[in-house]
N, C-alpha and C. Protein backbone atom coordinates (compact mmCIF):
# COMPACT_ATOMS: atom_id res chain seq x y z
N UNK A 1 11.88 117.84 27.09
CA UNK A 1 10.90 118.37 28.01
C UNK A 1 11.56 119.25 29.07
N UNK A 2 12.50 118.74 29.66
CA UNK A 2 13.23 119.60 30.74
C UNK A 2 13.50 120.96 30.01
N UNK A 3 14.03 120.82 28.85
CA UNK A 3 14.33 122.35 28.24
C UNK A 3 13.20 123.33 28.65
N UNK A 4 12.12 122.93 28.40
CA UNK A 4 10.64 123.99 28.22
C UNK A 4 10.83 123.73 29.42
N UNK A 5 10.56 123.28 30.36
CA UNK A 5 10.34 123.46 32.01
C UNK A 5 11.04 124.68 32.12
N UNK A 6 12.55 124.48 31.85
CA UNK A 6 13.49 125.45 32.33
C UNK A 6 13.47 126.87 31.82
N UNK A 7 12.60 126.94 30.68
CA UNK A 7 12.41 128.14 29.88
C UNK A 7 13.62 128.34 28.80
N UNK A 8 14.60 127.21 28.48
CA UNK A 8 15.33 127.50 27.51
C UNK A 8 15.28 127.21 26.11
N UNK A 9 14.25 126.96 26.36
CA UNK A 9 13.44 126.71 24.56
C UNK A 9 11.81 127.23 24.83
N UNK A 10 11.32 127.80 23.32
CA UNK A 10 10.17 128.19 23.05
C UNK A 10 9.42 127.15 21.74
N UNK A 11 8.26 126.55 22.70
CA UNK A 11 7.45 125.30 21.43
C UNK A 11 7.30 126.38 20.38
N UNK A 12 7.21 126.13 19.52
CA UNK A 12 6.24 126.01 17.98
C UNK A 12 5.02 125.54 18.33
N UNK A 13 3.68 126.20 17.62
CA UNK A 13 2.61 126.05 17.44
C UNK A 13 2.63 124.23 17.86
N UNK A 14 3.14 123.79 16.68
CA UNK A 14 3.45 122.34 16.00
C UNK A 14 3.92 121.74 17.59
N UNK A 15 4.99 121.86 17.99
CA UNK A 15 5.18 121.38 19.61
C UNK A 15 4.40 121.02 20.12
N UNK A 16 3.60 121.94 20.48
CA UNK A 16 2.60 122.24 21.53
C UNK A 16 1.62 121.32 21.58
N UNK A 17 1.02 121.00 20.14
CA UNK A 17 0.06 120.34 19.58
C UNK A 17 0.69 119.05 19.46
N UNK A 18 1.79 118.72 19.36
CA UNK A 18 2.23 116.95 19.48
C UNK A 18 2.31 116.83 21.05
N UNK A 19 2.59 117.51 21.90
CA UNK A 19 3.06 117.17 23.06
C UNK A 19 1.46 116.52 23.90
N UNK A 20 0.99 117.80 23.51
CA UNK A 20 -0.95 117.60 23.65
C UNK A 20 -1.25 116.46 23.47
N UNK A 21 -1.38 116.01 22.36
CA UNK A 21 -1.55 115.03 21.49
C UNK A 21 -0.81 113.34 22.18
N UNK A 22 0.26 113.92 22.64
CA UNK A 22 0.56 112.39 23.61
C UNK A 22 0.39 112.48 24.64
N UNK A 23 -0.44 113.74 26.01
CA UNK A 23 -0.63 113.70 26.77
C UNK A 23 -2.48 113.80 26.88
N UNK A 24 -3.00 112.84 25.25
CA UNK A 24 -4.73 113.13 25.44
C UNK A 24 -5.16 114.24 25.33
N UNK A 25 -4.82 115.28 25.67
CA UNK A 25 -5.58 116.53 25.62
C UNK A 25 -5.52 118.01 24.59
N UNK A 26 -6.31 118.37 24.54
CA UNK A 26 -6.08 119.46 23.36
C UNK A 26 -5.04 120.47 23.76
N UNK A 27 -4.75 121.15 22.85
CA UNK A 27 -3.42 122.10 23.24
C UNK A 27 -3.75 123.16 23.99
N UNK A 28 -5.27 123.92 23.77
CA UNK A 28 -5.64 124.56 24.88
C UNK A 28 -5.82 124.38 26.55
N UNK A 29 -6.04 122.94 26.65
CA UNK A 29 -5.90 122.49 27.92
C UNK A 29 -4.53 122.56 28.48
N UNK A 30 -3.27 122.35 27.59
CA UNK A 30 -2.28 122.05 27.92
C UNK A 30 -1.68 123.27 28.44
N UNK A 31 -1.86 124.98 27.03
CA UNK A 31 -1.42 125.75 27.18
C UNK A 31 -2.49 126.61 28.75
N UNK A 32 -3.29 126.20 29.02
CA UNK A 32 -4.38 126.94 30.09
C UNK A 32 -3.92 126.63 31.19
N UNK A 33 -3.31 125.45 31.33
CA UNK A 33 -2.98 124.63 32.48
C UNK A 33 -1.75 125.19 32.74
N UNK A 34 -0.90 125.27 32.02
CA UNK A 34 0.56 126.08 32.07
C UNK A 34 0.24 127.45 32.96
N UNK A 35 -0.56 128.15 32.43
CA UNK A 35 -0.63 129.68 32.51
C UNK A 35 -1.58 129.43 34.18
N UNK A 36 -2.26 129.13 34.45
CA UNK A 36 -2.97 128.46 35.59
C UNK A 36 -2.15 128.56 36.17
N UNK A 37 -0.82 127.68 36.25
CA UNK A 37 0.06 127.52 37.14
C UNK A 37 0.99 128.57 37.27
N UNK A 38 1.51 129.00 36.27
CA UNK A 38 2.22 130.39 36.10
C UNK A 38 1.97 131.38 37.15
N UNK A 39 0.43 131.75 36.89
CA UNK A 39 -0.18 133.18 37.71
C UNK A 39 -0.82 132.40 38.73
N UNK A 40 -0.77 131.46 39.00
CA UNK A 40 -1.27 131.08 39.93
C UNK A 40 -2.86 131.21 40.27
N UNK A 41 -3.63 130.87 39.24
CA UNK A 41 -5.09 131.30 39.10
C UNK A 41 -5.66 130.00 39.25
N UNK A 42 -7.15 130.02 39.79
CA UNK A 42 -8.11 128.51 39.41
C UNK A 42 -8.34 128.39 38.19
N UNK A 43 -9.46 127.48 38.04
CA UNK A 43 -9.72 127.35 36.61
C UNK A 43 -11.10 128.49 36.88
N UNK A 44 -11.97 128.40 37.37
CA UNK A 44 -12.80 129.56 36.90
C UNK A 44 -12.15 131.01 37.39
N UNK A 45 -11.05 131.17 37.52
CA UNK A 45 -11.01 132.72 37.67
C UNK A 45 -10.07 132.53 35.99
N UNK A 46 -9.10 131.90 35.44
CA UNK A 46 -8.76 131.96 34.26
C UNK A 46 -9.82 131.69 33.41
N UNK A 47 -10.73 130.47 33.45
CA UNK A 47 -11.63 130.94 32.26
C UNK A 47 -12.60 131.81 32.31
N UNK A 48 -12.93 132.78 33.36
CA UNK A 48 -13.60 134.13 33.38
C UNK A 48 -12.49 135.39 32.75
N UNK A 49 -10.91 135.09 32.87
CA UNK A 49 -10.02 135.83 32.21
C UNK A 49 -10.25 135.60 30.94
N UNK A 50 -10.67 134.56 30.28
CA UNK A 50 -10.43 133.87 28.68
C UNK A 50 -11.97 134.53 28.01
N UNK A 51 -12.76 134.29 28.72
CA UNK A 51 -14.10 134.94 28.56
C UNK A 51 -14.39 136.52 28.09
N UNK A 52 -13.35 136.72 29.20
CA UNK A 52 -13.58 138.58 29.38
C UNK A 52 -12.56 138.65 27.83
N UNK A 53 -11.95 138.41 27.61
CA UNK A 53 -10.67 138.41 26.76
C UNK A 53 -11.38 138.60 25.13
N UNK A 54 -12.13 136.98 25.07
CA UNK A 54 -12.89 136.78 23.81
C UNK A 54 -13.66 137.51 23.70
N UNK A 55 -14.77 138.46 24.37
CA UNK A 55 -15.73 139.09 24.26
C UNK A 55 -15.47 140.33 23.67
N UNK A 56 -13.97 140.57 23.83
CA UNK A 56 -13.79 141.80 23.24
C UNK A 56 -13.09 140.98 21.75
N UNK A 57 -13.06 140.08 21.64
CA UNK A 57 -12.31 140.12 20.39
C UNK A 57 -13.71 139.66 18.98
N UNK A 58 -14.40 139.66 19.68
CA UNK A 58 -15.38 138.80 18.79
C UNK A 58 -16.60 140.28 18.34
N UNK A 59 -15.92 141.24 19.13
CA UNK A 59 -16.50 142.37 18.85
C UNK A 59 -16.58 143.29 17.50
């Protein structure tokens, strides 16, 4: 775990989804929550980012 904190390793899909998986929550929560903290965003200004995002992809 310290590795990924530190940025000296990159999960695998597969990672991401076990780590999830022992912390209860789906991997999107896990990976949203990361990036949240990253840019320093709330949750409704990132999921209005995720929103705006999908709308064009579903196009």
């Amino acid at each position: 775990m310290s590795e990924l904190e530190l940025g000296s390793k990159c999960p695998t899909l597969e990672k991401v989804e076990a780590l999830a998986s022992v912390l209860l929550m789906h991997p999107l929560t896990l990976l949203v929550s990361s990036y949240m903290q990253k840019e320093g965003l709330d949750l409704e200004a990132m999921l209005a980012l995720v929103k705006d995002d999908l709308s064009v992809v579903k196009e």
